[in-house]
Protein backbone atom coordinates (compact mmCIF):
# COMPACT_ATOMS: atom_id res chain seq x y z
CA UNK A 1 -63.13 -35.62 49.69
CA UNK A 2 -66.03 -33.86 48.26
CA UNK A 3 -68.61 -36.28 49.63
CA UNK A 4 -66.87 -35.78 53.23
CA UNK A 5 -66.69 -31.74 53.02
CA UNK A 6 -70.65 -32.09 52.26
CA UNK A 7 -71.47 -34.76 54.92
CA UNK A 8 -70.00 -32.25 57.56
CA UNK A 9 -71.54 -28.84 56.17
CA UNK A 10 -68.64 -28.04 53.91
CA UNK A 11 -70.53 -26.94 50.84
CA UNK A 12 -67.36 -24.62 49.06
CA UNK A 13 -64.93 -27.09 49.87
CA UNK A 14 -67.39 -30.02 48.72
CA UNK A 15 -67.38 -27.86 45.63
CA UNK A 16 -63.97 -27.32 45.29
CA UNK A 17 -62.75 -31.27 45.72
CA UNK A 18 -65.89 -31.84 43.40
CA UNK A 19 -64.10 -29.42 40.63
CA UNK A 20 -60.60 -30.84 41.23
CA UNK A 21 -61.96 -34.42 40.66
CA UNK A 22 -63.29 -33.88 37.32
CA UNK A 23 -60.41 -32.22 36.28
CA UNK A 24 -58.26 -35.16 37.48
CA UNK A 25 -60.82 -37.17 35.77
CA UNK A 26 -60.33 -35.12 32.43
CA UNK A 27 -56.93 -35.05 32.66
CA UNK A 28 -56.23 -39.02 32.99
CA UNK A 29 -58.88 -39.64 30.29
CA UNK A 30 -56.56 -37.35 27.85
CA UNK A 31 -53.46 -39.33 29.21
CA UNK A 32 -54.16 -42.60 29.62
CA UNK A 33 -57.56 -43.54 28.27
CA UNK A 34 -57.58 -44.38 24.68
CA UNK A 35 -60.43 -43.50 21.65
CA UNK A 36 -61.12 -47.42 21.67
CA UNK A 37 -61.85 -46.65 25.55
CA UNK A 38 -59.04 -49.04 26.85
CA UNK A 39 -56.23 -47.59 28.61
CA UNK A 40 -52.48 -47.42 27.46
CA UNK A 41 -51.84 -49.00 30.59
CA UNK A 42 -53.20 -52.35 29.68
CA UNK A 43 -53.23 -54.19 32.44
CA UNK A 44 -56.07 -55.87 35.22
CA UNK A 45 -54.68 -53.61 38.18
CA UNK A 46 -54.90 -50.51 36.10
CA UNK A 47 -58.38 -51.33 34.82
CA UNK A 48 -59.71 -52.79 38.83
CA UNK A 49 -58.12 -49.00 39.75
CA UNK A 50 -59.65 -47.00 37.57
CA UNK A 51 -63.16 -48.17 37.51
CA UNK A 52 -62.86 -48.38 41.17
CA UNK A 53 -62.01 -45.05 41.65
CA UNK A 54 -64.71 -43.65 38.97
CA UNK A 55 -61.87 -42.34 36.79
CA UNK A 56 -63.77 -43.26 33.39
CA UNK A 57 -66.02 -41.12 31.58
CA UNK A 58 -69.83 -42.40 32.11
CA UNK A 59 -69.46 -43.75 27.92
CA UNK A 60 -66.09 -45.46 28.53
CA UNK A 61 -67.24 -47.56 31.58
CA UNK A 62 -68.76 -50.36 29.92
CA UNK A 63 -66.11 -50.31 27.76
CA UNK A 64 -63.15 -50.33 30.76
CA UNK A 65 -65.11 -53.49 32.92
CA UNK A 66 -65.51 -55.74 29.79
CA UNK A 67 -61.81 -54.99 28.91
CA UNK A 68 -61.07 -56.47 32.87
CA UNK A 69 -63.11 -59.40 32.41
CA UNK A 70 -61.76 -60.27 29.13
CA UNK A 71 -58.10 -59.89 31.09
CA UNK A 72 -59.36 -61.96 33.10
CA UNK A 73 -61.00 -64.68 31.26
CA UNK A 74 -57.67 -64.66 28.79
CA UNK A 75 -55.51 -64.97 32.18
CA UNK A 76 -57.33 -68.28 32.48
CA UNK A 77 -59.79 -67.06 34.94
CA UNK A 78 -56.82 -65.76 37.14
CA UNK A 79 -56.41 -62.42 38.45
CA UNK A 80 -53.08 -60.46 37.95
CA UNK A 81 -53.69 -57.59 39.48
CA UNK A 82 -51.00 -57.95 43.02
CA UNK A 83 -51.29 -55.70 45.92
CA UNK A 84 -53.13 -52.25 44.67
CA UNK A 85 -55.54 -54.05 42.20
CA UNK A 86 -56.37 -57.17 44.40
CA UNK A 87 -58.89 -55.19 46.82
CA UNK A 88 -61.02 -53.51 44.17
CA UNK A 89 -61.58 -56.03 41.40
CA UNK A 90 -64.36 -58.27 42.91
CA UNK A 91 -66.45 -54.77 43.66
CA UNK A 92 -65.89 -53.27 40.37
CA UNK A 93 -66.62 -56.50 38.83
CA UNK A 94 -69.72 -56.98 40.61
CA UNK A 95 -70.84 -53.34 39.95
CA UNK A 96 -70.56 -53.50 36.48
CA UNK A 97 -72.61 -56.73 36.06
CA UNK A 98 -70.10 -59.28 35.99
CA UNK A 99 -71.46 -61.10 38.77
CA UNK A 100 -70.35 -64.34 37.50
CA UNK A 101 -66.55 -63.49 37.28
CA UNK A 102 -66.86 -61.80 40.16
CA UNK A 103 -68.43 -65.18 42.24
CA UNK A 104 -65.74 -67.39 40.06
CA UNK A 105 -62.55 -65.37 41.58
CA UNK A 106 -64.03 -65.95 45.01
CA UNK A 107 -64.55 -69.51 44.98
CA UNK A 108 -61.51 -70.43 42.73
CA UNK A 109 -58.56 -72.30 43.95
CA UNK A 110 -56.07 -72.03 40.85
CA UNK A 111 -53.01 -69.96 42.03
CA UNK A 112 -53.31 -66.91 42.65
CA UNK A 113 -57.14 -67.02 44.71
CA UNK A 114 -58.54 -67.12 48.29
CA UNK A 115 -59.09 -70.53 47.52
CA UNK A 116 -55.72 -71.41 46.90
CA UNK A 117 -54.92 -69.70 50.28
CA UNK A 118 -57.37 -72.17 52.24
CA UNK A 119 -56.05 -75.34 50.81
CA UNK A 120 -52.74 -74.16 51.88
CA UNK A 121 -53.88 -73.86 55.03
CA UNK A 122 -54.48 -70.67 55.73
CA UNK A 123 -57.26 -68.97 58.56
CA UNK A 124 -56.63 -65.44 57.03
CA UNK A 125 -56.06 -63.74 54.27
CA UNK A 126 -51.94 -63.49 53.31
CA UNK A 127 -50.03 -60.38 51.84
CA UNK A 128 -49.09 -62.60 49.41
CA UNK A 129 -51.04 -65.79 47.62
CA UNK A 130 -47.82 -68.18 48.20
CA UNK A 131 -46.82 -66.78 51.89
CA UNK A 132 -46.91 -70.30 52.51
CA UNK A 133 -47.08 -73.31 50.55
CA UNK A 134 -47.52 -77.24 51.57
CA UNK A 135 -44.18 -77.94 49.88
CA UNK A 136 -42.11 -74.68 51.39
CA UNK A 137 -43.55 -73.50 54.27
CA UNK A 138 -43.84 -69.45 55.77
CA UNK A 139 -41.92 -67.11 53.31
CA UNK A 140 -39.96 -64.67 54.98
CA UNK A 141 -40.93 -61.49 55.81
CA UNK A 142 -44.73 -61.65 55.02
CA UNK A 143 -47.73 -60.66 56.94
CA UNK A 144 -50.55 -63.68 57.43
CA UNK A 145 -53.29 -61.15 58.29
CA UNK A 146 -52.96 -58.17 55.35
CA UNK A 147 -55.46 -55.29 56.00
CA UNK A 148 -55.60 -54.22 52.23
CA UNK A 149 -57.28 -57.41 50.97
CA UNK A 150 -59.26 -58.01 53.82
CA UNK A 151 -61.55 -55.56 52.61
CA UNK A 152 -62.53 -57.54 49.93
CA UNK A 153 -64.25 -59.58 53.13
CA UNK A 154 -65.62 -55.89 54.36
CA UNK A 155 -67.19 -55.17 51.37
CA UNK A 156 -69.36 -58.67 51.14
CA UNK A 157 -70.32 -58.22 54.79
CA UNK A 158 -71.53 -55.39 53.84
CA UNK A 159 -73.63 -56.46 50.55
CA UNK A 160 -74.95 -58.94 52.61
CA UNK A 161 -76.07 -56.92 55.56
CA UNK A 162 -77.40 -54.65 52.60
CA UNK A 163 -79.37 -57.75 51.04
CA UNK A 164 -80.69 -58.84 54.57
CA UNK A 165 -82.24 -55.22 55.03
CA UNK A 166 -83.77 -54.84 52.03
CA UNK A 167 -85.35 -58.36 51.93
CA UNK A 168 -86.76 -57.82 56.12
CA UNK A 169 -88.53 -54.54 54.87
């Protein structure tokens, strides 16, 4: 909100949002963030969230993405993160240096992945990674073109178009 207040000439209200942010950011540090720097709610989803949505302190960072990748790596190179922590983990991943992890959830096709979604036949990305199986067909009730993890596919468009610009300078 701050960043939007400024882009349109807000400047108080950019100020304002700025202050309630890093007291939202203070105040989930004392709650959930522990002195080790991992969170009391230990899970892939909560980590993907928070780093996504800048709520560690600069120091803890570090700390918070190689917690997620070691989730990850334990989770046999799966993710577990469902619905909220499915869209941010490849970014965060890739923006704290974990490039490789971040490439190997893309192009893996172990259950849960995109991969898995392809050899199952899919043309779009599913609400859920077994909408539809081989052996069981369409599950009820489930959307075969989810916006939420489709911008996983916005985001690498958009590193890419980024990467293209920089290298035709």
């Amino acid at each position: 909100m701050a960043d939007m207040a400024k882009a349109i000439g807000k400047s108080s209200e950019a100020a304002q949002y700025q202050e309630l942010f890093l007291m939202i950011k203070n105040a989930f540090k004392g709650k959930y963030i522990k002195p080790d720097g991992t969170l009391v709610v230990d899970t892939q989803t909560a980590y993907a969230m928070a780093l996504y949505m800048d709520l560690f302190p600069e120091d803890a960072r570090g700390k918070g993405a190689k917690q997620l990748a070691k989730k990850i790596r334990a989770n046999d190179g799966c993710m577990t993160t469902g619905f909220l922590g499915t869209r941010p983990i490849v970014p965060v991943l890739a923006s704290a240096g974990q490039n490789d992890l971040a490439v190997q959830l893309l192009q893996s096709h172990k259950f849960p992945s995109w991969g898995y979604e392809v050899d199952q036949g899919a043309t779009t990305i599913w609400e859920r990674w077994n909408s539809y199986t081989k052996d069981k067909g369409f599950r009820r009730r489930t959307k075969r073109l989810h916006e939420l993890l489709r911008a996983l596919c916005l985001w690498g468009d958009l590193r890419m178009a980024l990467f293209r610009a920089r290298r035709n300078r």
